[in-house]
PDB file of N, CA and C in Angstrom:
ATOM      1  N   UNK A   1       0.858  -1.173   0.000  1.00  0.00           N
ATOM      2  CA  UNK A   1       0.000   0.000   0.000  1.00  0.00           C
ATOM      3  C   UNK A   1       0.899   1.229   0.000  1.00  0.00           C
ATOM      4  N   UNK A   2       0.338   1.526  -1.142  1.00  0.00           N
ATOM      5  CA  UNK A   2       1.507   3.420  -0.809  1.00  0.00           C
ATOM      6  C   UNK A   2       1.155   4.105   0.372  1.00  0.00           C
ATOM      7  N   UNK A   3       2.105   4.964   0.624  1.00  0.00           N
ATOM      8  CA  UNK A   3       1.739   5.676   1.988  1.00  0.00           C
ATOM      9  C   UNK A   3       1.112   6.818   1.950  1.00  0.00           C
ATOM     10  N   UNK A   4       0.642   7.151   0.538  1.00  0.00           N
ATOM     11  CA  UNK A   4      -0.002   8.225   0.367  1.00  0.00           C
ATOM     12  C   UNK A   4      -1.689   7.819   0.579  1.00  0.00           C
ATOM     13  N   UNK A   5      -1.441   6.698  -0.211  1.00  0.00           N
ATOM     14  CA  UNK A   5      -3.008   5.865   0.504  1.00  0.00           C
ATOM     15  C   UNK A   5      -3.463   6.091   1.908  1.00  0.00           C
ATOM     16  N   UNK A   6      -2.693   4.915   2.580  1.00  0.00           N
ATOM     17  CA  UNK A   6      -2.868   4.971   3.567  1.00  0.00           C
ATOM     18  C   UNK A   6      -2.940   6.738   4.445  1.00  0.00           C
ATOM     19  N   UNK A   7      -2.309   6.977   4.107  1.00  0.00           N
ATOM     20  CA  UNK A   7      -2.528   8.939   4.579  1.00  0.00           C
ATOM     21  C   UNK A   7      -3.613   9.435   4.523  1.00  0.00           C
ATOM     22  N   UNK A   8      -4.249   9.175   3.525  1.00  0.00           N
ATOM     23  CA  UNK A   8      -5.851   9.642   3.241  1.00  0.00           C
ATOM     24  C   UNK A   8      -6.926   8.794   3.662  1.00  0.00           C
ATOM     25  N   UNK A   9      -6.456   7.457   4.024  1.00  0.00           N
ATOM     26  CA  UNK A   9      -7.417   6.541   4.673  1.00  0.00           C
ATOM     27  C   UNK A   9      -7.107   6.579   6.336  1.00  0.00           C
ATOM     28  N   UNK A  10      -6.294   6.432   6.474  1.00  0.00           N
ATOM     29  CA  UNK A  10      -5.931   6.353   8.215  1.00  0.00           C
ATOM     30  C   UNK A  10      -5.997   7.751   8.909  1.00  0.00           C
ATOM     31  N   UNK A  11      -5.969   7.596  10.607  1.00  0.00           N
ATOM     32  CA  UNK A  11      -5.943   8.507  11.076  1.00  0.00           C
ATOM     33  C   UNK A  11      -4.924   8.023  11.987  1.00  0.00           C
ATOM     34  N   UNK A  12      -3.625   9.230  11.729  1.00  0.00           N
ATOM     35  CA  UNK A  12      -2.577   8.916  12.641  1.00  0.00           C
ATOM     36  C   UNK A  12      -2.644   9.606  13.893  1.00  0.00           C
ATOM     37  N   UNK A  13      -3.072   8.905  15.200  1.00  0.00           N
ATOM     38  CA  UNK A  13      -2.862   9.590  16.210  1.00  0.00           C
ATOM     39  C   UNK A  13      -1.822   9.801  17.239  1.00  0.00           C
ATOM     40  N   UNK A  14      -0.554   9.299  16.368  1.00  0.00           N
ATOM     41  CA  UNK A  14       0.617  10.019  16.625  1.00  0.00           C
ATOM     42  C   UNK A  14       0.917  11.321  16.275  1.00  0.00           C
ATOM     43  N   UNK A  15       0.184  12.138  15.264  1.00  0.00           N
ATOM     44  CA  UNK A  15       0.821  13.648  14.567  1.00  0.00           C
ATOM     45  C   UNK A  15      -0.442  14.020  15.046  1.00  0.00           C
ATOM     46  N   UNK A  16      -0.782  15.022  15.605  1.00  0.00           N
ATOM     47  CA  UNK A  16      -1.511  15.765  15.916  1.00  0.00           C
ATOM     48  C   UNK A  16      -2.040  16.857  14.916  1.00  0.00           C
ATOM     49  N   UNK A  17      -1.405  17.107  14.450  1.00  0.00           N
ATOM     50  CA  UNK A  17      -1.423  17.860  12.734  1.00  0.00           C
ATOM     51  C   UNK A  17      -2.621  16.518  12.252  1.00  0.00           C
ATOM     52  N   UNK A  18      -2.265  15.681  12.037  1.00  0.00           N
ATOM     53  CA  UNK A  18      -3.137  14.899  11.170  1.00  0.00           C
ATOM     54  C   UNK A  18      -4.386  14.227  12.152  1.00  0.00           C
ATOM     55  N   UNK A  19      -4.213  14.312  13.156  1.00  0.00           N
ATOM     56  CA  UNK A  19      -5.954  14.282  14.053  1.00  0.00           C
ATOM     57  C   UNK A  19      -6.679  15.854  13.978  1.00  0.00           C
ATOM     58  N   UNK A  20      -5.691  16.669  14.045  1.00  0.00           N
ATOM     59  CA  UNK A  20      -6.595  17.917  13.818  1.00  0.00           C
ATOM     60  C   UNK A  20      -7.787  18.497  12.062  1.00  0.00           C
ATOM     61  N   UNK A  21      -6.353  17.653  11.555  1.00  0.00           N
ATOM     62  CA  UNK A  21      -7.387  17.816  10.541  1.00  0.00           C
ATOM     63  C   UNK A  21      -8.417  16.935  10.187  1.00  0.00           C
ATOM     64  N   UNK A  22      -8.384  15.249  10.360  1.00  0.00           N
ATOM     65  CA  UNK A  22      -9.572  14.843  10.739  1.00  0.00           C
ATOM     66  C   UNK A  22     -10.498  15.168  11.441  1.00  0.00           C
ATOM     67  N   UNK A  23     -10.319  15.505  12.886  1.00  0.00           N
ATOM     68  CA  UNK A  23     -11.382  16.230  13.418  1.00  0.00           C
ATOM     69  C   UNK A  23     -12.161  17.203  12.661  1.00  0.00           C
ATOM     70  N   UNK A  24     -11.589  18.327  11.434  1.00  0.00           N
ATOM     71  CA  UNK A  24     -12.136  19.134  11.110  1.00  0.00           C
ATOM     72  C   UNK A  24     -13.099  18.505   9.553  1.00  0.00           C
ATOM     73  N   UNK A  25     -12.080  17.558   9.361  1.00  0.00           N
ATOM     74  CA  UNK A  25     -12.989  16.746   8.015  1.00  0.00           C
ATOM     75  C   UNK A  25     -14.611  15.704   8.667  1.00  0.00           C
ATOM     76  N   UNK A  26     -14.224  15.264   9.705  1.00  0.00           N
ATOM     77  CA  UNK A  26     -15.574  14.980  10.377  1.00  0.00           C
ATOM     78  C   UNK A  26     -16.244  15.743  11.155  1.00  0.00           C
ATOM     79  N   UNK A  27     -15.842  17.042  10.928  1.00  0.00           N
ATOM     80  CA  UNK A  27     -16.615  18.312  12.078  1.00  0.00           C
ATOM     81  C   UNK A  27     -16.966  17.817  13.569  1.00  0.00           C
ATOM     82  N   UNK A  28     -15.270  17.147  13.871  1.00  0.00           N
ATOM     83  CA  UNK A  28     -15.718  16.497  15.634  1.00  0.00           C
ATOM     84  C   UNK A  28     -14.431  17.113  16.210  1.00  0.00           C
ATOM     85  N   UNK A  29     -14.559  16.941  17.595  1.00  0.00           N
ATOM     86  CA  UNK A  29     -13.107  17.662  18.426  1.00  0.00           C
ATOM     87  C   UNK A  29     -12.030  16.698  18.401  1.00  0.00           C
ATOM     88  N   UNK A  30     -10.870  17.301  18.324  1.00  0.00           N
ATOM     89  CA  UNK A  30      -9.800  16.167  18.266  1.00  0.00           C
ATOM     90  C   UNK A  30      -9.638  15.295  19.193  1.00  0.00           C
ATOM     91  N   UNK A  31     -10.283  15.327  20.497  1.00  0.00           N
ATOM     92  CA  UNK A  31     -10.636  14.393  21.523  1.00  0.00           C
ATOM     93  C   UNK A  31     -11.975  13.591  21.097  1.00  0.00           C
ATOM     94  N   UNK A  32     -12.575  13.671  20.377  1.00  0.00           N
ATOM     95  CA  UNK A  32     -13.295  12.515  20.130  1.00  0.00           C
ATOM     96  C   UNK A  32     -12.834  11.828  19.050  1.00  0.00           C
ATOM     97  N   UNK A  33     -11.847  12.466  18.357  1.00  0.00           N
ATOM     98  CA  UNK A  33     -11.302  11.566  17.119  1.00  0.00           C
ATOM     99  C   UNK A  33     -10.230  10.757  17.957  1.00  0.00           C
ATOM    100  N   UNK A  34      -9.573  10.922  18.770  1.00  0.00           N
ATOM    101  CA  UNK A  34      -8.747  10.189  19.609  1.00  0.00           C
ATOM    102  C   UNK A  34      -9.530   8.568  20.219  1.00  0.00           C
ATOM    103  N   UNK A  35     -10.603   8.756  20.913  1.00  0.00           N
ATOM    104  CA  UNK A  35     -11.902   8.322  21.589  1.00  0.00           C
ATOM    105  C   UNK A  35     -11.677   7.275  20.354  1.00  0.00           C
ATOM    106  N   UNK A  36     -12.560   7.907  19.282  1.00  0.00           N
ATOM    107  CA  UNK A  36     -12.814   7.447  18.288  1.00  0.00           C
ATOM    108  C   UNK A  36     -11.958   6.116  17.621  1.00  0.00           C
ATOM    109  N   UNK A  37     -10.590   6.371  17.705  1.00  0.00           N
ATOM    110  CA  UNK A  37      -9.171   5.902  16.994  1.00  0.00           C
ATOM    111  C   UNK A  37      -9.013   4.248  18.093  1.00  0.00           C
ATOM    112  N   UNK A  38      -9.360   5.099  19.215  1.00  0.00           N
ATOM    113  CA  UNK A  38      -8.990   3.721  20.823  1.00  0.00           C
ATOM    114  C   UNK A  38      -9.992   2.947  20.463  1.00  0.00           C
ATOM    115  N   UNK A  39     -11.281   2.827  20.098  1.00  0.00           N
ATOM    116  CA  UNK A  39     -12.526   2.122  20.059  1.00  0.00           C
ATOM    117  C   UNK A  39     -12.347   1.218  19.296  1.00  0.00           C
ATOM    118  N   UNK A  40     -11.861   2.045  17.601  1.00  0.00           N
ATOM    119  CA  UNK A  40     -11.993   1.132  16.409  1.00  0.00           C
ATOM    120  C   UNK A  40     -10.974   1.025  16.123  1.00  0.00           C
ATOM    121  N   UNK A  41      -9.964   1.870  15.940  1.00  0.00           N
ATOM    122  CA  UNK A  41      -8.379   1.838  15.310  1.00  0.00           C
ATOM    123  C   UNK A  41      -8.927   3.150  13.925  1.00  0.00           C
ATOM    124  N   UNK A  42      -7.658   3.317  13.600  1.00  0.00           N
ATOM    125  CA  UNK A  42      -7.112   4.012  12.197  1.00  0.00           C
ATOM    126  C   UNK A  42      -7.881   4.174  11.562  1.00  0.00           C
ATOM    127  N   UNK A  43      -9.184   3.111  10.764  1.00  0.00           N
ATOM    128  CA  UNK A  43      -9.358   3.244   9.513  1.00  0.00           C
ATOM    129  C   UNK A  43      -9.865   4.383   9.656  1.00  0.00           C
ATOM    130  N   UNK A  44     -10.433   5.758   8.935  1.00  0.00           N
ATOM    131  CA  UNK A  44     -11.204   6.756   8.993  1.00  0.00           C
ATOM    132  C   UNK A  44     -12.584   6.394   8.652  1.00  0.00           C
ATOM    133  N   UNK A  45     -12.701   5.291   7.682  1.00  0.00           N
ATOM    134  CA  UNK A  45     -14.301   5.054   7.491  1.00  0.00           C
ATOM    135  C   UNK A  45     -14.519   3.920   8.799  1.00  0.00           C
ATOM    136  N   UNK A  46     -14.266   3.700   9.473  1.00  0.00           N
ATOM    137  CA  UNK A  46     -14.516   2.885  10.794  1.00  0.00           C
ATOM    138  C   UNK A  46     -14.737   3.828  12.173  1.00  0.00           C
ATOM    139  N   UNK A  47     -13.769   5.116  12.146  1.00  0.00           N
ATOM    140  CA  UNK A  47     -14.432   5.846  12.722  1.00  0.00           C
ATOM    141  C   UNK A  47     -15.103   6.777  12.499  1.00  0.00           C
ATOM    142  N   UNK A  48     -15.456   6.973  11.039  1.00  0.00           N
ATOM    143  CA  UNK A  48     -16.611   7.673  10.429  1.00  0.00           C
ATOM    144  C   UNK A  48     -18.237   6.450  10.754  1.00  0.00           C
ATOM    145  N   UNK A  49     -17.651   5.516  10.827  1.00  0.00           N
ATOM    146  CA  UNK A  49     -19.348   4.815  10.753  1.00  0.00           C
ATOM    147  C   UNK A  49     -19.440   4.582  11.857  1.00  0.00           C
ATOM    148  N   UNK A  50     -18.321   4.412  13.218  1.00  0.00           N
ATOM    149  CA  UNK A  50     -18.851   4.675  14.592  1.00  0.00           C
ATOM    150  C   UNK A  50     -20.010   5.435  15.113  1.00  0.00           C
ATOM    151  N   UNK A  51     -19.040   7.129  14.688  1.00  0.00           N
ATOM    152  CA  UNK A  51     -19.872   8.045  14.877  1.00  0.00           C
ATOM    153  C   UNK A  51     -21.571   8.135  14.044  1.00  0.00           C
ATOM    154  N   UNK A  52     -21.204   7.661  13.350  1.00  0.00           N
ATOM    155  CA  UNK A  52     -22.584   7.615  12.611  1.00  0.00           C
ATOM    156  C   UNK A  52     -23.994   6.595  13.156  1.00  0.00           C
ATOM    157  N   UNK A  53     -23.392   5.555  14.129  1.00  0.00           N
ATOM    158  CA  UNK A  53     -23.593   4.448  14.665  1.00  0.00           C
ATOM    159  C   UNK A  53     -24.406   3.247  13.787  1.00  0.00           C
ATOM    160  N   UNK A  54     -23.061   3.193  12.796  1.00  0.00           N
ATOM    161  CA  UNK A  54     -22.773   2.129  11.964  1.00  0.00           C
ATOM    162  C   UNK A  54     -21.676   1.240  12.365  1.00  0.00           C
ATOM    163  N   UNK A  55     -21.936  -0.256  12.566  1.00  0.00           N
ATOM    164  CA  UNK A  55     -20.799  -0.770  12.988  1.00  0.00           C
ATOM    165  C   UNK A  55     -20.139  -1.325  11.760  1.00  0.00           C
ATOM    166  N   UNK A  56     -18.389  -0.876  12.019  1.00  0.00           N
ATOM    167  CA  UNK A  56     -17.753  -0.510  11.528  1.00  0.00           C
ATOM    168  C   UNK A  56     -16.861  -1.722  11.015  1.00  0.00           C
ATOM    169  N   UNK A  57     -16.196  -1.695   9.593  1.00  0.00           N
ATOM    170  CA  UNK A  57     -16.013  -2.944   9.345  1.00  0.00           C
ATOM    171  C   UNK A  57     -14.923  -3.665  10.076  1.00  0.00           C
ATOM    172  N   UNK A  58     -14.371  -4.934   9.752  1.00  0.00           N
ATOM    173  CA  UNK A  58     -13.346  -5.471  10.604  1.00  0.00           C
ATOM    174  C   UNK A  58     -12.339  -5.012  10.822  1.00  0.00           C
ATOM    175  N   UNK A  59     -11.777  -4.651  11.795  1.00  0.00           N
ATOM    176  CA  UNK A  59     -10.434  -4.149  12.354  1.00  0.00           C
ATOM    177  C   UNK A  59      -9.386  -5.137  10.922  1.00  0.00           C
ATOM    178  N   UNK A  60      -9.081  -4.452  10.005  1.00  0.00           N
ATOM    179  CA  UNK A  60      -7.272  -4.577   9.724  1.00  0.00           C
ATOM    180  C   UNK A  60      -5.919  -3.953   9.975  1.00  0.00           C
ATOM    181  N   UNK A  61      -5.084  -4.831  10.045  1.00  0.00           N
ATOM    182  CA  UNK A  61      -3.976  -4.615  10.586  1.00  0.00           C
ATOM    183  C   UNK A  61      -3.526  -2.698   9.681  1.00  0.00           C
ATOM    184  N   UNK A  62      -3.026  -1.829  10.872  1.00  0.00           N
ATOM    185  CA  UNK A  62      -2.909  -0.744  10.555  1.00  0.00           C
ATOM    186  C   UNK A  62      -1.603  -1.126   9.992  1.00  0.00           C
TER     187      UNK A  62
END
């Protein structure tokens, strides 16, 4: 997987730069994208369908 992929699919909640701007692409606080990240992991559409309260597809390896 290129890492540019993965960049636009994952949410790294090691860079804070890149939870902030998820937070702002899902219009949520960067503490619930954190929340969010511990629950399901990385994928962004896993913690996009959390919040949505869609359960979210299978955890793959980040």
């Amino acid at each position: 997987m290129s890492d540019h992929f993965h960049r636009v699919t994952h949410i790294d909640p090691d860079d804070p730069h890149d939870v902030a701007l998820w937070a702002l692409v899902l219009d949520l606080t960067p503490a619930t994208v954190y929340a969010a990240v511990a629950e399901v992991g990385t994928d962004a559409a896993n913690v996009h369908a959390l919040l949505k309260g869609k359960p979210p597809r299978p955890k793959t390896d980040d």
